[in-house]
Protein backbone atom coordinates (compact mmCIF):
# COMPACT_ATOMS: atom_id res chain seq x y z
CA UNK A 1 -57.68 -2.86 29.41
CA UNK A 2 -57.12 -6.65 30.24
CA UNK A 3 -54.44 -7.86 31.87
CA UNK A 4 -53.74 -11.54 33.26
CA UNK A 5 -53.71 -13.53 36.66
CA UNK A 6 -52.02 -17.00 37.01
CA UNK A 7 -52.64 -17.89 40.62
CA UNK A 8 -51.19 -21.84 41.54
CA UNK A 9 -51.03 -23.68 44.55
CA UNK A 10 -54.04 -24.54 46.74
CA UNK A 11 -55.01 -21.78 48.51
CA UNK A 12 -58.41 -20.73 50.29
CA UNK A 13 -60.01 -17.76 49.11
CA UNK A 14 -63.72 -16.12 51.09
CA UNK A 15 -65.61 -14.50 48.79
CA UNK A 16 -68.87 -12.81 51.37
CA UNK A 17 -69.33 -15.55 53.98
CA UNK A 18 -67.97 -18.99 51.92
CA UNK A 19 -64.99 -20.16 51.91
CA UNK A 20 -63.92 -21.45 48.40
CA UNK A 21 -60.67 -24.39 48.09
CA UNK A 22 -58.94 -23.52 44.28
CA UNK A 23 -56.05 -25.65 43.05
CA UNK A 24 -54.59 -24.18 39.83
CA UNK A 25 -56.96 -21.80 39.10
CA UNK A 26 -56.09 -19.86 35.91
CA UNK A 27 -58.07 -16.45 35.26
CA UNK A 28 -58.39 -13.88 32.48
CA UNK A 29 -59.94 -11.08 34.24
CA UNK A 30 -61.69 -7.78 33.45
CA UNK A 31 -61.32 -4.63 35.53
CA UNK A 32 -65.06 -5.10 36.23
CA UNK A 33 -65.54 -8.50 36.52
CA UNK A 34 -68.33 -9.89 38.55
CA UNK A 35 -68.38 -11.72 41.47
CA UNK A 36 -70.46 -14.71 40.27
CA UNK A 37 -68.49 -14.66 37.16
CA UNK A 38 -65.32 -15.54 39.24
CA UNK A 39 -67.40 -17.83 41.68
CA UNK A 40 -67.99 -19.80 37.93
CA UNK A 41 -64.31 -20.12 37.96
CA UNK A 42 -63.40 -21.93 41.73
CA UNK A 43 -64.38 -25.53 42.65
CA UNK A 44 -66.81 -26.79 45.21
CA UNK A 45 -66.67 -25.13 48.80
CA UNK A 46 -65.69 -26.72 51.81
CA UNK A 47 -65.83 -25.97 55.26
CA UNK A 48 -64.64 -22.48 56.83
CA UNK A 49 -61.34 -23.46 58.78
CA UNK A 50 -58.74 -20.29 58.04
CA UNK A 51 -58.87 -16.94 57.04
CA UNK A 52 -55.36 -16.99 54.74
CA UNK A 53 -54.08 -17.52 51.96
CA UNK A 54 -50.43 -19.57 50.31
CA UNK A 55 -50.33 -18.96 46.55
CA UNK A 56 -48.38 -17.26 44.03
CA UNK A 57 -49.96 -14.80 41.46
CA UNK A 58 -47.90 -14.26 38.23
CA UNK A 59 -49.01 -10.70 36.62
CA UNK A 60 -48.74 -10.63 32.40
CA UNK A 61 -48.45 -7.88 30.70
CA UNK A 62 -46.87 -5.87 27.61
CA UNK A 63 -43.84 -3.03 27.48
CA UNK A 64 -46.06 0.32 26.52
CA UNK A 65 -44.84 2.80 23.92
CA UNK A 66 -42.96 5.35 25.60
CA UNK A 67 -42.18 3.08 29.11
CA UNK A 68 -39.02 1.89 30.58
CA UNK A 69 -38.77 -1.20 31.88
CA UNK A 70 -38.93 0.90 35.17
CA UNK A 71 -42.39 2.51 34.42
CA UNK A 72 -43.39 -0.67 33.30
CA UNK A 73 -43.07 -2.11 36.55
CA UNK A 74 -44.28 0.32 38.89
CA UNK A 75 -47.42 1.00 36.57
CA UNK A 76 -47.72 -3.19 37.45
CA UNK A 77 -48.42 -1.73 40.75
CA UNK A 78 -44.43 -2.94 41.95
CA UNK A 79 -43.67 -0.45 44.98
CA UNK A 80 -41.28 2.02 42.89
CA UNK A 81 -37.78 0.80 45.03
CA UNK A 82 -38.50 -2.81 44.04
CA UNK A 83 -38.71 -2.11 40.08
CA UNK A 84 -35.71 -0.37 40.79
CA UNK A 85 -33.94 -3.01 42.28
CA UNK A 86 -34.60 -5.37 39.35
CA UNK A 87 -34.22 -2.67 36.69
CA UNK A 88 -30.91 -2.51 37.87
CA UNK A 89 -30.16 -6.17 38.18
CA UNK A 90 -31.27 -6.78 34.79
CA UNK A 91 -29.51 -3.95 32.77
CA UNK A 92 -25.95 -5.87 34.34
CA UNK A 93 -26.71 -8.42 31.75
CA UNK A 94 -28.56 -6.86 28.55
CA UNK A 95 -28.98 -3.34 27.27
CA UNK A 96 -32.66 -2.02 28.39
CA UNK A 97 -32.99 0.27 25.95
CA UNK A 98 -33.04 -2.25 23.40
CA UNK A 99 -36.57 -3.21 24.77
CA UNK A 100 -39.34 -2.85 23.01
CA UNK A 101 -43.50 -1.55 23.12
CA UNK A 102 -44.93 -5.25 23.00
CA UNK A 103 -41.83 -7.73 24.52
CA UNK A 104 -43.77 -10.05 27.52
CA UNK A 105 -43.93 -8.74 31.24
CA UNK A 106 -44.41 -11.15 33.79
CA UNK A 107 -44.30 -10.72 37.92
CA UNK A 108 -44.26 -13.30 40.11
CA UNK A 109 -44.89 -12.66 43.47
CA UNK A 110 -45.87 -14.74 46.28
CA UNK A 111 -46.42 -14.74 49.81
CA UNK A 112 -46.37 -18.34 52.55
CA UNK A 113 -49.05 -16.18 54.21
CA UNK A 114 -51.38 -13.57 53.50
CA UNK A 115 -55.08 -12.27 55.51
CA UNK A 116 -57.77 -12.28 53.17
CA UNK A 117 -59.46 -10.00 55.03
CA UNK A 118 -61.08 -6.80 53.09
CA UNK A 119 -59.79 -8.54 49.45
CA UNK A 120 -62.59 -8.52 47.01
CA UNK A 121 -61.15 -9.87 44.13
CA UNK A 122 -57.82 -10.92 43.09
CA UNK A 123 -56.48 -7.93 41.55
CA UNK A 124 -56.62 -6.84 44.77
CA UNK A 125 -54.63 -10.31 46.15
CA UNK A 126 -51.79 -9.26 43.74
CA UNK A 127 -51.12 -5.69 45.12
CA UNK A 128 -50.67 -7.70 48.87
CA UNK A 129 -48.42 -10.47 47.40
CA UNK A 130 -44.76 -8.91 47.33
CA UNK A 131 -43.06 -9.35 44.11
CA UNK A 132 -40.43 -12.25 43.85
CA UNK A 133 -39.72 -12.37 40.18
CA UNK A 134 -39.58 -11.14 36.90
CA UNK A 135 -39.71 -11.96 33.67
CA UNK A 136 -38.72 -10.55 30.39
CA UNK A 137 -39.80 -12.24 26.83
CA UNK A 138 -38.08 -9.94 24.12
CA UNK A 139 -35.91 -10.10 20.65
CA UNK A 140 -32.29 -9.26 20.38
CA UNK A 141 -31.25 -7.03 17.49
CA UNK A 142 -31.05 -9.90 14.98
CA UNK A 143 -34.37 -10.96 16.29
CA UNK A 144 -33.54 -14.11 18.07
CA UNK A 145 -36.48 -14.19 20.79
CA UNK A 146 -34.90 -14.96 24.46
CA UNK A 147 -36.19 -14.99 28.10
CA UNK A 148 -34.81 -13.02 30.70
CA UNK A 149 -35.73 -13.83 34.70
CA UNK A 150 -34.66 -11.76 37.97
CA UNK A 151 -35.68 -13.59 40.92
CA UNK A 152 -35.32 -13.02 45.04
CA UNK A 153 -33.16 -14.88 46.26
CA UNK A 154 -34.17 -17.32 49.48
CA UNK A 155 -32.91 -16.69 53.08
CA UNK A 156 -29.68 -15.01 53.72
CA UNK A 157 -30.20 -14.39 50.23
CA UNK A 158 -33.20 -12.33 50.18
CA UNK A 159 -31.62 -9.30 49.49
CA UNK A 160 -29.65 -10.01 46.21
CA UNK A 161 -31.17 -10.94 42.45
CA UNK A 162 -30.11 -13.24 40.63
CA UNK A 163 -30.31 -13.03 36.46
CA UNK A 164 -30.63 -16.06 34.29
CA UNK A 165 -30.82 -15.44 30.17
CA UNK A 166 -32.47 -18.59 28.18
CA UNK A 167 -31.88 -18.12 24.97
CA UNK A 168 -30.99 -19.71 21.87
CA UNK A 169 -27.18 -20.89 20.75
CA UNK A 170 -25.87 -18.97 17.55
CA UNK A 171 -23.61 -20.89 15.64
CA UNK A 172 -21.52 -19.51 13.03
CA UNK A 173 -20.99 -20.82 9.41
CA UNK A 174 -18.25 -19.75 7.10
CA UNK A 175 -20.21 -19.36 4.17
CA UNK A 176 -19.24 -19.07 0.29
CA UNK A 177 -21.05 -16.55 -1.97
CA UNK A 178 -20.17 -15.74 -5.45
CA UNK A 179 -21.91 -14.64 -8.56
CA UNK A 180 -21.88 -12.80 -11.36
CA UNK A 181 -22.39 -9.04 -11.78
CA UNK A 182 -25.33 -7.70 -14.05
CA UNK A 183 -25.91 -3.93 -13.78
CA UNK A 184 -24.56 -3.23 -10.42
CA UNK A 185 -22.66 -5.11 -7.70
CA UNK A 186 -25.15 -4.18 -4.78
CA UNK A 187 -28.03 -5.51 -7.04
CA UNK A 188 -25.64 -8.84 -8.04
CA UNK A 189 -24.82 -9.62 -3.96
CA UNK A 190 -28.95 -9.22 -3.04
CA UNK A 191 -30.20 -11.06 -5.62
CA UNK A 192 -27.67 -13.85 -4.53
CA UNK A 193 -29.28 -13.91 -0.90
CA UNK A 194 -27.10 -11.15 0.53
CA UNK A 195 -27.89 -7.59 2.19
CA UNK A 196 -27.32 -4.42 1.91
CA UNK A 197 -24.85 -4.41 4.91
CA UNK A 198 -23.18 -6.98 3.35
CA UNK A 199 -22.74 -5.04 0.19
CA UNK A 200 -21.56 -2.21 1.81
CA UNK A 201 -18.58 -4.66 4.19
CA UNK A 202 -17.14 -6.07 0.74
CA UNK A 203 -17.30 -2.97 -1.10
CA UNK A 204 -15.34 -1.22 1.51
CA UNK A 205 -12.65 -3.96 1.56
CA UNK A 206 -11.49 -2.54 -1.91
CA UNK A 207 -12.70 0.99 -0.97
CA UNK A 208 -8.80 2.15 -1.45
CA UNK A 209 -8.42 -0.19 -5.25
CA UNK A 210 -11.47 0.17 -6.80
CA UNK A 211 -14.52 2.30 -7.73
CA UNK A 212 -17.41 0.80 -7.90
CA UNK A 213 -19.63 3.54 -9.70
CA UNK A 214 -17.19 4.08 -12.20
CA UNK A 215 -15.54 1.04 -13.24
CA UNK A 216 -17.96 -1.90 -12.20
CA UNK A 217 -19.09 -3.77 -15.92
CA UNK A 218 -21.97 -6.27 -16.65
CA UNK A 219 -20.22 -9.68 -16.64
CA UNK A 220 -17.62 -8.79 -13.82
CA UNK A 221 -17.49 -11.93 -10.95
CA UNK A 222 -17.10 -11.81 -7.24
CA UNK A 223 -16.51 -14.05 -4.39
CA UNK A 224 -16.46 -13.60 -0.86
CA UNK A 225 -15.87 -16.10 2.46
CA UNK A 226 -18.40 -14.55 4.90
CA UNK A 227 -18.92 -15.49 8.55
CA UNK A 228 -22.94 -16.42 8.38
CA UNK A 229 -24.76 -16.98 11.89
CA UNK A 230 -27.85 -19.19 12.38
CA UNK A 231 -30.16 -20.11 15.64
CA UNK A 232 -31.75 -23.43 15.47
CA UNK A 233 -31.66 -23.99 11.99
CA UNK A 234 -32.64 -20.15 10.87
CA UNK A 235 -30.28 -17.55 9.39
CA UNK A 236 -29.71 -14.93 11.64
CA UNK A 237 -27.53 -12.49 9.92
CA UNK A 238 -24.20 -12.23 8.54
CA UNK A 239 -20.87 -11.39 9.79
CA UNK A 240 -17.81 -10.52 8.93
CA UNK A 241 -16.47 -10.41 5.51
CA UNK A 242 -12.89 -12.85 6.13
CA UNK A 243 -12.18 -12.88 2.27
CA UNK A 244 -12.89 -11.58 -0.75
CA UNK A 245 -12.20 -11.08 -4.50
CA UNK A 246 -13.97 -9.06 -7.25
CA UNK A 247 -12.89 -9.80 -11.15
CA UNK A 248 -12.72 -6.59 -13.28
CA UNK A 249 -11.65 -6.75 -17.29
CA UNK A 250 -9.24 -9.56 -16.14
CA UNK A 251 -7.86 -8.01 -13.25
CA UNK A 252 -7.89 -10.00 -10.44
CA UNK A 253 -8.14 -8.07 -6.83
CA UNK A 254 -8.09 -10.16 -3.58
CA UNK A 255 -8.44 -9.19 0.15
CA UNK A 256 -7.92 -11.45 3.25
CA UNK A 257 -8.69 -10.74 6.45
CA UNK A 258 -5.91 -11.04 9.24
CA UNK A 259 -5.22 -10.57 12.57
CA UNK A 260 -2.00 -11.33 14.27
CA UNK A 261 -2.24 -13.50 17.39
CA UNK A 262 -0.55 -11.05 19.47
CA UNK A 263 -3.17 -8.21 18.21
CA UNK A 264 -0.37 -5.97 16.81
CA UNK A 265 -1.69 -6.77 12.87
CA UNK A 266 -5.60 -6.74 11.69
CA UNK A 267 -7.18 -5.67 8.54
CA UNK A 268 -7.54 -6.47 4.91
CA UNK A 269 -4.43 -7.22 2.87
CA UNK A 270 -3.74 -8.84 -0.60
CA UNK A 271 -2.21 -12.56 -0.86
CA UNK A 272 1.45 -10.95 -0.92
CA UNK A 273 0.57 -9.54 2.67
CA UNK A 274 0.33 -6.16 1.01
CA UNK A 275 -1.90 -3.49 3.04
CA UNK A 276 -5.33 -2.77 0.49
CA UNK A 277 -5.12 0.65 2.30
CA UNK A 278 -4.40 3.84 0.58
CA UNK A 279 -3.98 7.63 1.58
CA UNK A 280 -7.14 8.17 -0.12
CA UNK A 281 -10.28 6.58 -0.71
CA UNK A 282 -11.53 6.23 -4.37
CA UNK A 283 -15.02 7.54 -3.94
CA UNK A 284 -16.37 9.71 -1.25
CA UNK A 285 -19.81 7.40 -1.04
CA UNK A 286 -20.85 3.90 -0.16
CA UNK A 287 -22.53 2.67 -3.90
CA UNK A 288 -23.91 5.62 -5.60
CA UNK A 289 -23.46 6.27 -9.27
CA UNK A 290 -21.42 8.60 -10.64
CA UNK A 291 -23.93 11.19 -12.77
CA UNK A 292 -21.67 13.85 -14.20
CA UNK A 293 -17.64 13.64 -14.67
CA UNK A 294 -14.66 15.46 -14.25
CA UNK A 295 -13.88 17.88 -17.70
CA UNK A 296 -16.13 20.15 -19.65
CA UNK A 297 -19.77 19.82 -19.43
CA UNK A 298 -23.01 22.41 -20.34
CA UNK A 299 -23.94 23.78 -16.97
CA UNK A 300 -28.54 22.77 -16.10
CA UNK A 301 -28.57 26.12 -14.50
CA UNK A 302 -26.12 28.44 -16.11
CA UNK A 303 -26.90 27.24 -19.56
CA UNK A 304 -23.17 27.83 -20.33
CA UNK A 305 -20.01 25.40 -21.09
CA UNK A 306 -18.17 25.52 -18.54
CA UNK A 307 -15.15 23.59 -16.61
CA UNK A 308 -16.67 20.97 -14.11
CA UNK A 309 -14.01 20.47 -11.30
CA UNK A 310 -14.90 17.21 -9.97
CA UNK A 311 -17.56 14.19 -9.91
CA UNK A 312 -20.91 14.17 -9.29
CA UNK A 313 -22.22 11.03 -6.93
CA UNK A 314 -26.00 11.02 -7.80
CA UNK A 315 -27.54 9.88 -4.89
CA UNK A 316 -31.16 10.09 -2.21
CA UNK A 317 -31.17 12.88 0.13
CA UNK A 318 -29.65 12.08 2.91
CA UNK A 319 -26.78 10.06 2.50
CA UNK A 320 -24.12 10.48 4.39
CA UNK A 321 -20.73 11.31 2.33
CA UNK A 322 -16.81 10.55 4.04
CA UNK A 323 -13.97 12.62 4.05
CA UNK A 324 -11.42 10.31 1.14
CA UNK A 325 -8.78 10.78 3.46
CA UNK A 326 -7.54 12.23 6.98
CA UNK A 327 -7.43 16.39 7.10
CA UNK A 328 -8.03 19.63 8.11
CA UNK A 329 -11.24 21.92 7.38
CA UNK A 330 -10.83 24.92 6.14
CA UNK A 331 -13.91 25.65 4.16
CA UNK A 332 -17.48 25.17 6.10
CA UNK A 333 -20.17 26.70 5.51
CA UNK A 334 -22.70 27.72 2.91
CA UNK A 335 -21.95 30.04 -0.29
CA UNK A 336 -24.92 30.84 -3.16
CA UNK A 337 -22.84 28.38 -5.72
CA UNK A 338 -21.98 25.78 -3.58
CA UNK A 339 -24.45 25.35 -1.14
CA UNK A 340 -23.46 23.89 2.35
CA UNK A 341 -20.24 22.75 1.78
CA UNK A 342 -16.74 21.85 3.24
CA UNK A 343 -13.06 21.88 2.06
CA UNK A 344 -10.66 19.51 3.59
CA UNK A 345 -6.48 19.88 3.04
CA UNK A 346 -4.67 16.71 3.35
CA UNK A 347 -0.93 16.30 3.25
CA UNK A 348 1.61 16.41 -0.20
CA UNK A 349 -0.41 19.32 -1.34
CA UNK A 350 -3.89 17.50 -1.63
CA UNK A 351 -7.48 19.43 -1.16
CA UNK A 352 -10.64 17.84 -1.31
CA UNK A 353 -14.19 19.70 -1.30
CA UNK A 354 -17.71 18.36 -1.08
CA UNK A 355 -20.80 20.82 -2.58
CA UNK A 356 -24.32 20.83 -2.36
CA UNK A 357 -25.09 18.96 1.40
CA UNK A 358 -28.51 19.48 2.51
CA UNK A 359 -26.09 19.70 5.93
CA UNK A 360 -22.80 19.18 7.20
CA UNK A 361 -21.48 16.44 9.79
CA UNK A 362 -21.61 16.66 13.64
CA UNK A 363 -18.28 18.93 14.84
CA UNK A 364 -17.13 20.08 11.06
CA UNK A 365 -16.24 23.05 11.63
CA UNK A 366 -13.12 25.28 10.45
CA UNK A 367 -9.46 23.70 12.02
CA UNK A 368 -11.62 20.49 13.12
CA UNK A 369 -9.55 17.59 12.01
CA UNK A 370 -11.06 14.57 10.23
CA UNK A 371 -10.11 11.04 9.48
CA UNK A 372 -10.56 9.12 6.68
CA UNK A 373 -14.00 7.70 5.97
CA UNK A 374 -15.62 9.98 8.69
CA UNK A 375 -18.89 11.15 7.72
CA UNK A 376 -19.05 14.96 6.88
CA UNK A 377 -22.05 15.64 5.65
CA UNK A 378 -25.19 14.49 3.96
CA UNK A 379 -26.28 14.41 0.44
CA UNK A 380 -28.44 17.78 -0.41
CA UNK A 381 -28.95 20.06 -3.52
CA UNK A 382 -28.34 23.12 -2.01
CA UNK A 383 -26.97 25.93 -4.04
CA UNK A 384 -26.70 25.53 -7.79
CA UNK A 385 -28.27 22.13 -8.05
CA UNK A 386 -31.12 20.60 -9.80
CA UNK A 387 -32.00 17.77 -7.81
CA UNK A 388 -29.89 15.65 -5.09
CA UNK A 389 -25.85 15.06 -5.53
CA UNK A 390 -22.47 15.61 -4.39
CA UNK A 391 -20.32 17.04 -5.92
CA UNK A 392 -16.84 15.99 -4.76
CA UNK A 393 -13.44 17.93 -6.33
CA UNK A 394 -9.96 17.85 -5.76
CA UNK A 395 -7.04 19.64 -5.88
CA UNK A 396 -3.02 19.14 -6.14
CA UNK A 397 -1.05 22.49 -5.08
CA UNK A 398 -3.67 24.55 -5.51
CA UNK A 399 -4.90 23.17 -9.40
CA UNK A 400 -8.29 21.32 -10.10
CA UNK A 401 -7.44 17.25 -10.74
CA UNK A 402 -9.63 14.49 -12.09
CA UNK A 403 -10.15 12.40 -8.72
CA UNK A 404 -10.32 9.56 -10.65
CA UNK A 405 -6.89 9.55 -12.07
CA UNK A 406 -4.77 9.60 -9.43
CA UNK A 407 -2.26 7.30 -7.97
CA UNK A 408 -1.79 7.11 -4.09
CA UNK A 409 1.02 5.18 -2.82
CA UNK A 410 -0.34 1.65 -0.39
CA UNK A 411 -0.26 1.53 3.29
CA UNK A 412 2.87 -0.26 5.02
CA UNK A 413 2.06 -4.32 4.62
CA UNK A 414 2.83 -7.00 7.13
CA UNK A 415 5.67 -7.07 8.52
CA UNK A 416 8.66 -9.66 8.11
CA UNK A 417 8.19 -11.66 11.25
CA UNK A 418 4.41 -11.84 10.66
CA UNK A 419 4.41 -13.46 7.41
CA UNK A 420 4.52 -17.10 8.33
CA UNK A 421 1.40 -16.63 10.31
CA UNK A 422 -0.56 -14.65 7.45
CA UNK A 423 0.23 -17.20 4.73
CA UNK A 424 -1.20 -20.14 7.23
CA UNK A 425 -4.10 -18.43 8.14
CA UNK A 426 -5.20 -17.35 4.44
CA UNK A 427 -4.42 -20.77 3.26
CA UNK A 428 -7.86 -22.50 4.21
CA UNK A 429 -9.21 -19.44 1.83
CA UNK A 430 -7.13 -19.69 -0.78
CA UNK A 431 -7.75 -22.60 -1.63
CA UNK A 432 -11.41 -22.09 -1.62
CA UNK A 433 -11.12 -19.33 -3.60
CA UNK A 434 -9.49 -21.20 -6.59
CA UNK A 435 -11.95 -24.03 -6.31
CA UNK A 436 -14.98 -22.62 -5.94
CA UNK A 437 -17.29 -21.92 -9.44
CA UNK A 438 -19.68 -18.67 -9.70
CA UNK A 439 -23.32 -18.67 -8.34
CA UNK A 440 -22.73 -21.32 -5.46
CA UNK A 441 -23.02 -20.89 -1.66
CA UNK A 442 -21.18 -23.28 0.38
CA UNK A 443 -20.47 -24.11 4.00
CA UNK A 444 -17.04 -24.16 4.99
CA UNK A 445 -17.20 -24.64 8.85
CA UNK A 446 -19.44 -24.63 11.14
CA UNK A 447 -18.92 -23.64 15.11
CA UNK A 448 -20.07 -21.63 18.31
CA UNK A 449 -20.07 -18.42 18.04
């Protein structure tokens, strides 16, 4: 195992009977390194005056699989209420557990005077230096790399820590992306330099309007205003979606985000002010495809024509579905047909029922209430299935409907006294909107985040 030893400052070090004067001396060292490998390293002795030592030794190391910042410390050979004292100074200003095996360890520690006596090498100098500082060097989720220091303070100060972050400014860009749609939206937006989270923020925006499995065609356009953040010149990630409009057989739909100054008014609502929100959700899945529809079909299995009571989402095992709107259970559970499954009655006579989960959401149980777009379960083919789907039905007092066809009256829109602020805060966006040609990005603003 190697680890590393900066020691600075001139200090006088006695190795046997000679007394060796180091300035800066930098070492690499091995647990068994020799002594006339580190007498190679110091300068030219000079005469025997003192028997101590002034220096500071910084310690480098890595994070381990499996170690807290904690561990980390005291396995540095920090006494264990010290590397508590600093864990706990440093998790007031960033999450520990976002730490990493392999971010940078470093512990300073220093002493105005230390008896050299009985130290052989200086691995063993470090474990009599008290530690004064230390130093993280680590990525934050979007990978920006930053350094984190917790230092002793001096004096009347010794007993507190004080925390200093360096690290890099984000700015944010309002960014325009549009394109043209060729065999699915979510393939369209990542060819055009977007991601999948992306995909998944505009698509929910018209999660109430518009289907996306069903009803997206080749040649379909899309535009969005999105809040893009960069560090020194390099993309970071993107934020939030603030506009956005998707084409469809000449129908136009638009969504703008707002939010009131007074915080009484946010989300997504159409250029009229008018809430995109429905009672229901069109699809019970984030992009899937839709693999068998609503009507009569020829059963795999049963090898029989039979009624088929819903939609089938083809999709990877795994993925989560969402209740379409807010409910009651009262199916959950697993039947030979259907597999693990729940039921879910919503108000004006609505059911809705998900089949085939390879298992069901955290806390859905009979009489749990859920709220729309909670996740309930997770894609499966349990039951009478050939391969991995949900199969999502839905009923209107007590009959079998085609989920696609229905008509669910909009959420309330912005009020009255609201309006004047909506219409100058969209207008910026608007206008870009209208302006702006397909396949283009283009920076709008640029500011601090």
């Amino acid at each position: 195992m190697v680890f590393g030893l900066a020691i600075s400052s001139i200090a006088l070090i006695m190795f046997g009977t000679t007394l060796i004067k180091s300035t800066n001396i930098a070492l690499r060292l091995m647990p068994n390194i020799s002594h006339e490998q580190q007498q190679d390293l110091l300068e030219t002795p000079v005469t025997l005056f003192d028997n101590f030592l002034t220096t500071r030794v910084n310690n480098f190391d890595e994070i381990r699989p499996g170690e807290s910042l904690f561990s980390a410390l005291t396995r540095m050979r920090v006494p264990a209420a010290m590397a508590e004292r600093f864990s706990h100074a440093i998790s007031k200003s960033i999450n520990l557990r976002t730490l990493l095996p392999g971010d940078g360890l470093m512990i300073e520690s220093s002493s105005p005077r230390i008896q050299l006596q009985g130290i052989s090498n200086l691995a063993a100098l470090a474990t009599k230096i008290g530690p004064k500082a230390v130093e993280l060097f680590a990525k934050d989720e979007f990978g920006i790399a930053y350094r984190i220091r917790a230092e002793l303070g001096l004096g009347v100060n010794s007993h507190d820590i004080e925390v200093i972050i360096d690290k890099p400014k984000v700015y944010r860009e309002h960014s325009l992306l549009n394109g043209t749609v060729s065999n699915s939206i979510y393939g369209s937006i990542i060819d055009n330099g977007g991601d999948g989270q992306l995909v998944n923020n505009f698509a929910d925006i018209f999660a109430w309007q518009f289907d996306f499995y069903r009803e997206t065609r080749d040649g379909d356009s899309y535009q969005m205003i999105v809040e893009r953040n960069v560090s020194e010149g390099r993309f970071v990630n993107y934020g939030r979606v603030l506009a956005a409009e998707y084409m469809n057989n000449g129908k136009k739909l638009r969504g703008f985000y707002f939010a009131s100054k007074d915080g009484q008014v946010t989300g997504f609502f159409d250029d009229k002010g008018l809430s995109l929100k429905n009672a229901f959700l069109k699809a019970p899945l984030k992009l899937a495809s839709i693999t068998s529809r609503f009507g009569m079909r020829y059963h795999p299995i049963l090898g029989i024509r039979r009624p088929h009571n819903g939609d089938d989402y083809g999709a990877a095992r795994g993925t989560p579905f969402m209740a379409v709107a807010s409910g009651t259970v009262i199916n959950a559970g697993y039947s030979p047909f259907n597999g693990n499954w729940v039921r879910v009655r919503h108000a004006n006579g609505y059911e809705t029922e998900y089949l085939h989960a390879t298992r069901l959401g955290k806390g859905v149980r009979v009489g749990a209430h859920v709220r729309q777009a909670q996740i309930i379960g997770y894609v499966g083919s349990t039951g009478l299935a050939t391969g991995p789907h949900l199969h999502f039905g839905m009923k209107k007092n007590g009959k079998y409907v085609n989920p696609s066809s229905q008509k669910f009256a909009r959420s309330d829109g912005i009020a009255p006294k609201y309006m004047g602020e909506f219409k100058e805060s969209i207008q910026a966006m608007v206008i870009a909107l209208n302006r702006q040609g397909p396949d283009k990005q283009q920076v709008l603003a640029l500011k601090q985040k």
